[in-house]
N, C-alpha and C. Protein backbone atom coordinates (compact mmCIF):
# COMPACT_ATOMS: atom_id res chain seq x y z
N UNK A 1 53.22 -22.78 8.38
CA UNK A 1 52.59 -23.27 9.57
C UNK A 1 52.81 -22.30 10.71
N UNK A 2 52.25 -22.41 11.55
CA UNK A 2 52.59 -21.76 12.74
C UNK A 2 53.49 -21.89 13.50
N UNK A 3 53.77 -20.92 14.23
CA UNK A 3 55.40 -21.11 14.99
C UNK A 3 54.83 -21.65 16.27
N UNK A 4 55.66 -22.56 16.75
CA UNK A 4 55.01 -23.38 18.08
C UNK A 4 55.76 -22.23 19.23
N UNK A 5 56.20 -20.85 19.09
CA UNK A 5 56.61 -20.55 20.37
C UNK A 5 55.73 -19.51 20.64
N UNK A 6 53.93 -19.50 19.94
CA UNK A 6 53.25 -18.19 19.78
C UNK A 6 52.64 -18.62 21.33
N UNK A 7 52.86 -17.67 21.92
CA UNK A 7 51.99 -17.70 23.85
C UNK A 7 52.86 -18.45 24.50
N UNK A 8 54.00 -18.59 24.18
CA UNK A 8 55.12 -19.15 25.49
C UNK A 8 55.99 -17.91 25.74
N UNK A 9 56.28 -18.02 27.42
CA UNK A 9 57.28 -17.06 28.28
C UNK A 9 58.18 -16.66 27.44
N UNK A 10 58.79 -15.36 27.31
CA UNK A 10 59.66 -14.58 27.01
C UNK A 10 60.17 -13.61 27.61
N UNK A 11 61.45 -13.27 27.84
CA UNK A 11 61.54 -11.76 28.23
C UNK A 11 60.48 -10.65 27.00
N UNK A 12 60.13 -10.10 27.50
CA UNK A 12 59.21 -8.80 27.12
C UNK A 12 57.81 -9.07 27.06
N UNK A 13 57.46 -10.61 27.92
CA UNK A 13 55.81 -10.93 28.09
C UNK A 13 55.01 -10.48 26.73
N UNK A 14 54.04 -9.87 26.85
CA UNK A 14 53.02 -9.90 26.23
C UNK A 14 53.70 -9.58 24.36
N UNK A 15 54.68 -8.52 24.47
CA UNK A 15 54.64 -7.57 23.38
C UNK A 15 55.06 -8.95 22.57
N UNK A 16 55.94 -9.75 23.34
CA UNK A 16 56.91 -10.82 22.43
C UNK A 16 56.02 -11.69 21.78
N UNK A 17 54.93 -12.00 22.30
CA UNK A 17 53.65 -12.94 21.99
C UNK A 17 53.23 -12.36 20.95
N UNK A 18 52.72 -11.35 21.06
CA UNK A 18 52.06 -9.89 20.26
C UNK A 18 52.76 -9.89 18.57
N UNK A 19 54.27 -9.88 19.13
CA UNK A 19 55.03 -9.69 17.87
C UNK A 19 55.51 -10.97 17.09
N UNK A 20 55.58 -12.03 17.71
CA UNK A 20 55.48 -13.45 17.22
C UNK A 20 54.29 -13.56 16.36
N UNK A 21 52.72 -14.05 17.07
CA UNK A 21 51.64 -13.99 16.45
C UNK A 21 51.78 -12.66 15.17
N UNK A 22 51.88 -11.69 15.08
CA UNK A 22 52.05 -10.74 14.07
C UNK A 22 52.94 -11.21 13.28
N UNK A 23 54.29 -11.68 13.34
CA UNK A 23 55.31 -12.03 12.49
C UNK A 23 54.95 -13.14 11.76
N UNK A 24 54.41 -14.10 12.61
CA UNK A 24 54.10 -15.41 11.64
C UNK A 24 53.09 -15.06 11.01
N UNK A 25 51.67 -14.35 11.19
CA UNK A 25 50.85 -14.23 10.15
C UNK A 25 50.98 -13.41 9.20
N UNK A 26 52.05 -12.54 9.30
CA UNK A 26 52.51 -11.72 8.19
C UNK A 26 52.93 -12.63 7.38
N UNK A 27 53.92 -13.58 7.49
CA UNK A 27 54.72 -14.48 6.81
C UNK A 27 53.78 -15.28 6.23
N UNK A 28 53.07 -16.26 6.85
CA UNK A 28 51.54 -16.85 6.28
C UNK A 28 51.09 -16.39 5.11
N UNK A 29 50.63 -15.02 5.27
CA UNK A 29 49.82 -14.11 4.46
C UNK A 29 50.82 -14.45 3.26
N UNK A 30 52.04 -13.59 3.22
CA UNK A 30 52.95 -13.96 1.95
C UNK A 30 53.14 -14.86 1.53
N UNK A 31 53.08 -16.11 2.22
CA UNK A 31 53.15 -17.65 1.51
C UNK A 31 51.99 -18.02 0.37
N UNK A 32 50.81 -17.34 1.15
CA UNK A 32 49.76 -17.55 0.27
C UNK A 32 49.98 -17.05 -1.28
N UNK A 33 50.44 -15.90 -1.08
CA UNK A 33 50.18 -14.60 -2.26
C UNK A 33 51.01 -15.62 -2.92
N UNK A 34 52.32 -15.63 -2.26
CA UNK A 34 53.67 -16.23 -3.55
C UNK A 34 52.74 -17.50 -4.03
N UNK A 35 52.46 -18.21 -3.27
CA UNK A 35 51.57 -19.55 -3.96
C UNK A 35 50.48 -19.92 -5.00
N UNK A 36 50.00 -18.60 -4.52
CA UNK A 36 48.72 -18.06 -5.45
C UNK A 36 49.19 -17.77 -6.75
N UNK A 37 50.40 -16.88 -7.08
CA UNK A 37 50.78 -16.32 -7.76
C UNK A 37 51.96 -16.89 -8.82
N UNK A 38 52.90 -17.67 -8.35
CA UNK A 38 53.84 -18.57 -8.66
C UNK A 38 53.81 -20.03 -8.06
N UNK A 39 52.81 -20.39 -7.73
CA UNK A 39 52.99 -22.23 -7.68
C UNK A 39 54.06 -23.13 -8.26
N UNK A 40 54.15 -23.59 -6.57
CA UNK A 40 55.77 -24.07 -7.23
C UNK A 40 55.68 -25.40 -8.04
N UNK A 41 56.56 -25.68 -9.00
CA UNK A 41 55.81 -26.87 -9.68
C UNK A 41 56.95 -27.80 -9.64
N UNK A 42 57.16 -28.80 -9.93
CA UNK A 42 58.35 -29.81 -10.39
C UNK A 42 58.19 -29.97 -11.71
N UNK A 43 59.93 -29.69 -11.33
CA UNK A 43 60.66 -29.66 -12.63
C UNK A 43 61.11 -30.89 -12.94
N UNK A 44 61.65 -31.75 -12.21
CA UNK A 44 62.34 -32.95 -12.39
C UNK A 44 62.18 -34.33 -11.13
N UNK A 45 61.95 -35.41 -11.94
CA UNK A 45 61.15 -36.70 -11.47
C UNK A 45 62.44 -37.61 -11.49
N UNK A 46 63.30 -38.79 -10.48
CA UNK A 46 64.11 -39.24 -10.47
C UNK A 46 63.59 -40.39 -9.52
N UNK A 47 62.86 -41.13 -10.07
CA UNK A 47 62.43 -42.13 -9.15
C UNK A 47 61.22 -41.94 -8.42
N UNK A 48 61.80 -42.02 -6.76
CA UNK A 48 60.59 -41.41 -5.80
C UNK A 48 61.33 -39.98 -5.51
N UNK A 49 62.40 -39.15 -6.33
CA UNK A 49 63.02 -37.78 -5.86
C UNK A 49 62.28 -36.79 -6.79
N UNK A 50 61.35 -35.48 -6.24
CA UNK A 50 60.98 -34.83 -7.03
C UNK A 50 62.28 -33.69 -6.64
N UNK A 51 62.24 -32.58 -7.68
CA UNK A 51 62.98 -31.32 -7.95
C UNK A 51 62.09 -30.20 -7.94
N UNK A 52 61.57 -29.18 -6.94
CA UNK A 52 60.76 -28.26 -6.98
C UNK A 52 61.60 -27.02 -7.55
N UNK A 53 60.37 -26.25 -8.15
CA UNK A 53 61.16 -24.73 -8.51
C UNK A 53 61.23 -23.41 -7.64
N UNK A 54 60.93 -23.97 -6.04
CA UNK A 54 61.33 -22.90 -4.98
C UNK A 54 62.47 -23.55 -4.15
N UNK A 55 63.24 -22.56 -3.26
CA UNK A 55 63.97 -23.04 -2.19
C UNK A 55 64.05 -21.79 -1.61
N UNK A 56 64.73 -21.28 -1.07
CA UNK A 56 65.19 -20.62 0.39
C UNK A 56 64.43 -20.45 1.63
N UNK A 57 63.84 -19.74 1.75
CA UNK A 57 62.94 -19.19 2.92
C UNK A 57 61.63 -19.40 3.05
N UNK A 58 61.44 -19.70 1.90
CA UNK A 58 59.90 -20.40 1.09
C UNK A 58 59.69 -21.75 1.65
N UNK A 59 60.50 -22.89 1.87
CA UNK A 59 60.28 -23.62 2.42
C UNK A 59 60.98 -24.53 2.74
N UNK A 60 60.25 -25.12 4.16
CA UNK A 60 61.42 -25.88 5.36
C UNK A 60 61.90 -27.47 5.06
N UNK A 61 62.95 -28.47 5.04
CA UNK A 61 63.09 -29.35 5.72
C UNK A 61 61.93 -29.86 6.21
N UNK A 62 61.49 -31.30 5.72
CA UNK A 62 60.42 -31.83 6.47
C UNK A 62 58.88 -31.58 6.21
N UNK A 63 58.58 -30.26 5.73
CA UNK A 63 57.23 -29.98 5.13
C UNK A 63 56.82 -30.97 4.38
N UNK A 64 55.36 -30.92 4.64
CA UNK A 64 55.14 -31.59 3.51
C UNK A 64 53.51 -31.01 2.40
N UNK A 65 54.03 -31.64 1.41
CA UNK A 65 53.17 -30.89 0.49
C UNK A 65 51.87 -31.54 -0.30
N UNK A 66 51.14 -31.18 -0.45
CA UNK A 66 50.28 -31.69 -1.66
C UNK A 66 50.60 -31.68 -2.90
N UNK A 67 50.60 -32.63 -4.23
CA UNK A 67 50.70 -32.72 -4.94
C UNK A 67 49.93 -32.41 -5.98
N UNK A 68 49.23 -31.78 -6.85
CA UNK A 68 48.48 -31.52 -8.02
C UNK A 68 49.21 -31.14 -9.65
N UNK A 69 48.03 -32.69 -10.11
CA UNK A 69 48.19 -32.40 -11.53
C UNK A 69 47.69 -31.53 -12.46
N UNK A 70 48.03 -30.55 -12.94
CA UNK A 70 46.99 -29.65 -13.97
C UNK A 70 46.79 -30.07 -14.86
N UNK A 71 45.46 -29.62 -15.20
CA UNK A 71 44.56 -30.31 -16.68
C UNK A 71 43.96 -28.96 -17.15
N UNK A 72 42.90 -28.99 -17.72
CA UNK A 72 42.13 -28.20 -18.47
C UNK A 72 42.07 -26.81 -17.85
N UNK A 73 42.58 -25.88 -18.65
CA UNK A 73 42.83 -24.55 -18.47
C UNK A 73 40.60 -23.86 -18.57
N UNK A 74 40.98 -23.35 -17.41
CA UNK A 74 39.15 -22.85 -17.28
C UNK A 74 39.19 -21.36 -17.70
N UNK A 75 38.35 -20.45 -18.13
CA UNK A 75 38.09 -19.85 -18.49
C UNK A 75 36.42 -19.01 -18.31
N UNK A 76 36.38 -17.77 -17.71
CA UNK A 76 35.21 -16.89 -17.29
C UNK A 76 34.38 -16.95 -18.16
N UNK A 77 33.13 -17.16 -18.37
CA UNK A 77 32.56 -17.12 -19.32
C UNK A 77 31.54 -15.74 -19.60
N UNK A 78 32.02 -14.91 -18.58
CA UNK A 78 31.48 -14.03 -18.44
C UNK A 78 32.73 -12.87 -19.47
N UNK A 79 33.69 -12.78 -19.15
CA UNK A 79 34.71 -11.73 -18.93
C UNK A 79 35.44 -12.25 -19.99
N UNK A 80 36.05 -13.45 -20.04
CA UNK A 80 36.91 -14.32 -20.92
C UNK A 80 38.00 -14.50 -20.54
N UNK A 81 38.41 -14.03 -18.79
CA UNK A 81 39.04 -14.14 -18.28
C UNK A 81 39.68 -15.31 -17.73
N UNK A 82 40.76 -15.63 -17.91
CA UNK A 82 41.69 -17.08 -17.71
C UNK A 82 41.58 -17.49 -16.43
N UNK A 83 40.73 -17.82 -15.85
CA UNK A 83 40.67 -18.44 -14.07
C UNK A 83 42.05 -19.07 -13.22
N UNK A 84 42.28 -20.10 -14.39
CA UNK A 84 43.72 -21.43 -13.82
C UNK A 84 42.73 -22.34 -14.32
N UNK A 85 43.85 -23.78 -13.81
CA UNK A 85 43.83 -24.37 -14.34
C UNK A 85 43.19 -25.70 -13.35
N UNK A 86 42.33 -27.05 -13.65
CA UNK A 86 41.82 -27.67 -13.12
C UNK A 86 43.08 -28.50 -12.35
N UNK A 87 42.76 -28.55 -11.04
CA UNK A 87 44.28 -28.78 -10.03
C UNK A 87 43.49 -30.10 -9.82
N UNK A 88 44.33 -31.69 -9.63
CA UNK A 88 43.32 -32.57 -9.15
C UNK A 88 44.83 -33.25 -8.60
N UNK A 89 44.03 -33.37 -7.08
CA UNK A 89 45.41 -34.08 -6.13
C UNK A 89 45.46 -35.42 -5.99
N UNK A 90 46.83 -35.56 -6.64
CA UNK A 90 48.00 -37.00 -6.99
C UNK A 90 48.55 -37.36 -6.01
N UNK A 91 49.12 -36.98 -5.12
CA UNK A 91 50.09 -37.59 -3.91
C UNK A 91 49.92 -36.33 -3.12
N UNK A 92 51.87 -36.74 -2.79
CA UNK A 92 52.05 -35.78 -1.03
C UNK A 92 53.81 -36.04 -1.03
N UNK A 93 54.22 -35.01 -1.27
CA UNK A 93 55.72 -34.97 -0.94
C UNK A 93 56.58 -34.48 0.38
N UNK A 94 57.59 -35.06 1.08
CA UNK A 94 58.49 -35.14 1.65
C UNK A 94 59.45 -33.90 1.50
N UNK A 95 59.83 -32.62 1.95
CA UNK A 95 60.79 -32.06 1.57
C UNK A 95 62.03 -32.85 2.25
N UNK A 96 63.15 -32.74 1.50
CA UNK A 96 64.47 -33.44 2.80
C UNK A 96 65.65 -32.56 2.00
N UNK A 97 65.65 -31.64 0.82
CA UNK A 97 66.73 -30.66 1.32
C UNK A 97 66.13 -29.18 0.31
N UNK A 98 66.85 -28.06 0.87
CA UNK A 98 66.32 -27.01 0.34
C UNK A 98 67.33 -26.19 0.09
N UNK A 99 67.87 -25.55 -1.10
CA UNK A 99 68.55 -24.83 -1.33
C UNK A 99 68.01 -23.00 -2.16
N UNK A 100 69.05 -22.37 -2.04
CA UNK A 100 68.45 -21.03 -2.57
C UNK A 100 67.38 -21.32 -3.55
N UNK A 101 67.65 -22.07 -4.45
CA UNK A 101 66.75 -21.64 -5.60
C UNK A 101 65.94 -23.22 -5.91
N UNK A 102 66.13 -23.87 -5.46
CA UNK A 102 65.11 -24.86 -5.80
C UNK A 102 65.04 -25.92 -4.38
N UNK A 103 64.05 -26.65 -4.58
CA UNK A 103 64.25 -27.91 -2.98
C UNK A 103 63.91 -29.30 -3.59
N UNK A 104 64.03 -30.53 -2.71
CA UNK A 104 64.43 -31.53 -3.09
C UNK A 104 63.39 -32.12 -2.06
N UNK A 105 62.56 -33.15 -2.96
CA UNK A 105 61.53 -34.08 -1.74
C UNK A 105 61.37 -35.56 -2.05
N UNK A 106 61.20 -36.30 -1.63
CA UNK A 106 60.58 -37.36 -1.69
C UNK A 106 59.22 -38.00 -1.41
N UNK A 107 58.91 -38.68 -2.50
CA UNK A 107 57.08 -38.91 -2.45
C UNK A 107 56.74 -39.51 -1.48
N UNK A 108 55.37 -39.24 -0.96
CA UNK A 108 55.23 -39.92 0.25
C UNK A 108 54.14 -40.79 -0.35
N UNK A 109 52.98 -40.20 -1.31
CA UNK A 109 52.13 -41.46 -1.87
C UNK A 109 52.27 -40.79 -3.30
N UNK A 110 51.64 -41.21 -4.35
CA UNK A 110 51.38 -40.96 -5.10
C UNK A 110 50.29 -42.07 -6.64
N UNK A 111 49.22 -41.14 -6.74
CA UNK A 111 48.47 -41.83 -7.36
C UNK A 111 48.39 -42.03 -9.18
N UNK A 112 49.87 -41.50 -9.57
CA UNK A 112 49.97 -41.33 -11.04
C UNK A 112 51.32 -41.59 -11.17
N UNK A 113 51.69 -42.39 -12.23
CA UNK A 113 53.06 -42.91 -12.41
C UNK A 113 54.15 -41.66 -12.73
N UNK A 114 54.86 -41.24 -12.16
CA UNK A 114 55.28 -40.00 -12.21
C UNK A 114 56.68 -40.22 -13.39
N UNK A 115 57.18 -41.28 -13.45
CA UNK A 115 58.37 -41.70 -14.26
C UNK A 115 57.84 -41.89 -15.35
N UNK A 116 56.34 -42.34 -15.63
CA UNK A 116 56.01 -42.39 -17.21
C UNK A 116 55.59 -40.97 -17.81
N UNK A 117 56.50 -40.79 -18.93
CA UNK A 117 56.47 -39.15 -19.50
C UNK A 117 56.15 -38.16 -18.62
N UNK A 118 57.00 -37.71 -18.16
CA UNK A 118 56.72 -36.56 -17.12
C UNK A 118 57.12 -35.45 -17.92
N UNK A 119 56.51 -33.78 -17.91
CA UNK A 119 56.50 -32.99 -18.55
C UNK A 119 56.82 -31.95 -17.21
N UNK A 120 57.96 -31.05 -17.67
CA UNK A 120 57.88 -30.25 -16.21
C UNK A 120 57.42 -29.57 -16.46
N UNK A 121 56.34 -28.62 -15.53
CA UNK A 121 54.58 -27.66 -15.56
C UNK A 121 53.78 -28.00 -15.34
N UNK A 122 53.92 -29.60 -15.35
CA UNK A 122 52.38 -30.56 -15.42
C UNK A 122 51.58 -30.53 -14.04
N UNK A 123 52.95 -30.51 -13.24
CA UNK A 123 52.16 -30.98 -11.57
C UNK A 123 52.50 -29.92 -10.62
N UNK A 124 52.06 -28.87 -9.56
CA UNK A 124 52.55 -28.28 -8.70
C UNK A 124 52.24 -29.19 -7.21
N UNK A 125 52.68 -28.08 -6.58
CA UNK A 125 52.67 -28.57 -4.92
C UNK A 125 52.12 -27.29 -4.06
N UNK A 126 51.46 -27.67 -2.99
CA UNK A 126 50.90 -26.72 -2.46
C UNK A 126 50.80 -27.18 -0.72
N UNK A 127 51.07 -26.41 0.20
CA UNK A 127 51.42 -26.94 1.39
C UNK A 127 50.19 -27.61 1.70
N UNK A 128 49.88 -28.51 3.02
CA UNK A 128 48.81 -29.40 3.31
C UNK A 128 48.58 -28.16 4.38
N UNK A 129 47.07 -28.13 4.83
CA UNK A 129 46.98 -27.64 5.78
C UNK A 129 47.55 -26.78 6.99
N UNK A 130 47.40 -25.75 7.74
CA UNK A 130 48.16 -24.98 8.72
C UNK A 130 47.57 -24.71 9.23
N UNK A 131 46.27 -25.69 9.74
CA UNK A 131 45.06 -25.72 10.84
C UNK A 131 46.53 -26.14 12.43
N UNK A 132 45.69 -25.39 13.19
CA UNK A 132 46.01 -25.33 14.43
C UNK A 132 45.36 -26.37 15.25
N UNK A 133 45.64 -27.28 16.49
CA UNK A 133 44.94 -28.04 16.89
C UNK A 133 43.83 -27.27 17.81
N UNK A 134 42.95 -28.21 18.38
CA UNK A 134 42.59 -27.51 19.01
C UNK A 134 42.85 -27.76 20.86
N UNK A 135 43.78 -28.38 20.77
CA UNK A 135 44.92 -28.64 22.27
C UNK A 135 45.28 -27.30 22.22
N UNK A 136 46.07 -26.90 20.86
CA UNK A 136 47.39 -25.83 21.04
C UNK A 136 46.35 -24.50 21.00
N UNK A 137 45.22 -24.56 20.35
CA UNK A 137 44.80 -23.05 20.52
C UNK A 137 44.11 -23.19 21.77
N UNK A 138 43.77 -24.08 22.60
CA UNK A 138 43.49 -23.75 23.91
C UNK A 138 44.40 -22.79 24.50
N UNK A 139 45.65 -23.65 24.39
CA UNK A 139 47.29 -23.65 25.27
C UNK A 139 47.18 -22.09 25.03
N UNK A 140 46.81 -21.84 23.81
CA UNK A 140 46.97 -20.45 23.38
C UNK A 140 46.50 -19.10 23.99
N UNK A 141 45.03 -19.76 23.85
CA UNK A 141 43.71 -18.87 24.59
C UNK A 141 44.34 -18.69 25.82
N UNK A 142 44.42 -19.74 26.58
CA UNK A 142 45.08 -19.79 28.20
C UNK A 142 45.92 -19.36 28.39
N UNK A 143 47.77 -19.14 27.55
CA UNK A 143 48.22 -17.97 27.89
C UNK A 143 48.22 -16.79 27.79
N UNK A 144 47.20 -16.00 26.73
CA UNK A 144 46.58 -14.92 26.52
C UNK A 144 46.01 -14.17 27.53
N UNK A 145 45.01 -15.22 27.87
CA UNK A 145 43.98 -14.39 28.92
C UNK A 145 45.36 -14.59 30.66
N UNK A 146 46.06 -15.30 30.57
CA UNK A 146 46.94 -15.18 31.54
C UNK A 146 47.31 -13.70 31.65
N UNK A 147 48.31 -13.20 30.19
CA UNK A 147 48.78 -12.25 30.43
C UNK A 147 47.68 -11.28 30.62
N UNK A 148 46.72 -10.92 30.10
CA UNK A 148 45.47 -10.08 29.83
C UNK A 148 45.04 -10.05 31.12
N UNK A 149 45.20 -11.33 32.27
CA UNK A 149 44.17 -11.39 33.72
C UNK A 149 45.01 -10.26 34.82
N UNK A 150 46.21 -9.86 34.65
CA UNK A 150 47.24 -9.53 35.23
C UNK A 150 47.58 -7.93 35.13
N UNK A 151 47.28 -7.53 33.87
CA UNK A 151 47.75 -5.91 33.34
C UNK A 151 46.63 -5.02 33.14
N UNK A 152 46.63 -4.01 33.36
CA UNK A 152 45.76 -2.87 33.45
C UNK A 152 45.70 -2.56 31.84
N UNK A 153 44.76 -2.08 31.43
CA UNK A 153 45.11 -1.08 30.23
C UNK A 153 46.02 -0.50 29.43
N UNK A 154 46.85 0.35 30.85
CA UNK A 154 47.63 1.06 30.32
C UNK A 154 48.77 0.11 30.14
N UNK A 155 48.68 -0.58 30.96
CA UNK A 155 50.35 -1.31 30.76
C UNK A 155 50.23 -1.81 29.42
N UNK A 156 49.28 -2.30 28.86
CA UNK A 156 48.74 -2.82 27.44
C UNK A 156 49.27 -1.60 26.22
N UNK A 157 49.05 0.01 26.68
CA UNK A 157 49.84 1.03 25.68
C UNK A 157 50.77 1.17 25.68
N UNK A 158 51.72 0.80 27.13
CA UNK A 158 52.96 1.31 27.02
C UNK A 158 53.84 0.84 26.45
């Protein structure tokens, strides 16, 4: 998600904004790839407690996630190339703790009995949305063009 301190006061004005907005969408960007690439899945079902197969830096306390069950593995019919797999969304999980190597959530809905035969691989998670409102990208726009109404050019290179 976005960092709520992108266009608020700092010592170093603009650059700090500059380098915030840059830092978090760098980070963004990599969330995607890792997600794309390793989807984190649950491993283990304990009631309403799922067991994911990421933790550290990957993800926060409190997030919350989408749930998907995989089914039928698709395939290019062009190439014969393995696409993935048909994702169809079951619930929405709770993170509430996260450690190095795996994190810990609780369901918030869920539309498939998760305690009857659960297979770990079956289901991943994938964050909900990291749409911006459109209050905060005002807030945003408006301290932008603040700093921007104020500095010359050059002060912008230096």
């Amino acid at each position: 998600s976005y960092s709520s301190d992108v266009g608020q006061s700092r010592p170093g004005g603009l650059r700090a904004d500059a380098g915030t907005l840059s830092e978090t969408t760098g980070h963004n960007i990599g969330q995607k790839i890792l997600y794309a690439i390793y989807p984190i899945r649950i491993e283990r079902v304990v009631g309403d407690r799922l067991i994911l197969s990421q933790g550290g830096d990957t993800i926060k306390v409190n997030s919350i996630f989408n749930i998907f069950e995989l089914s039928e593995a698709i395939k290019d019919s062009y190439t014969g190339e393995w696409l993935g797999s048909v994702e169809t969304r079951v619930g929405r999980v709770k993170i509430t703790r996260v450690t190095n190597r795996m994190s810990y959530g609780r369901l918030l809905e869920a539309d498939v009995d998760f305690s009857s035969g659960f297979k770990p691989g079956t289901f991943i998670v994938r964050p909900t949305s990291t749409k911006v409102s459109a209050k905060t990208r005002k807030k945003i726009q408006k301290k932008i063009k603040e700093k921007f109404s104020h500095k010359s050019t050059d002060d912008f290179w230096d």
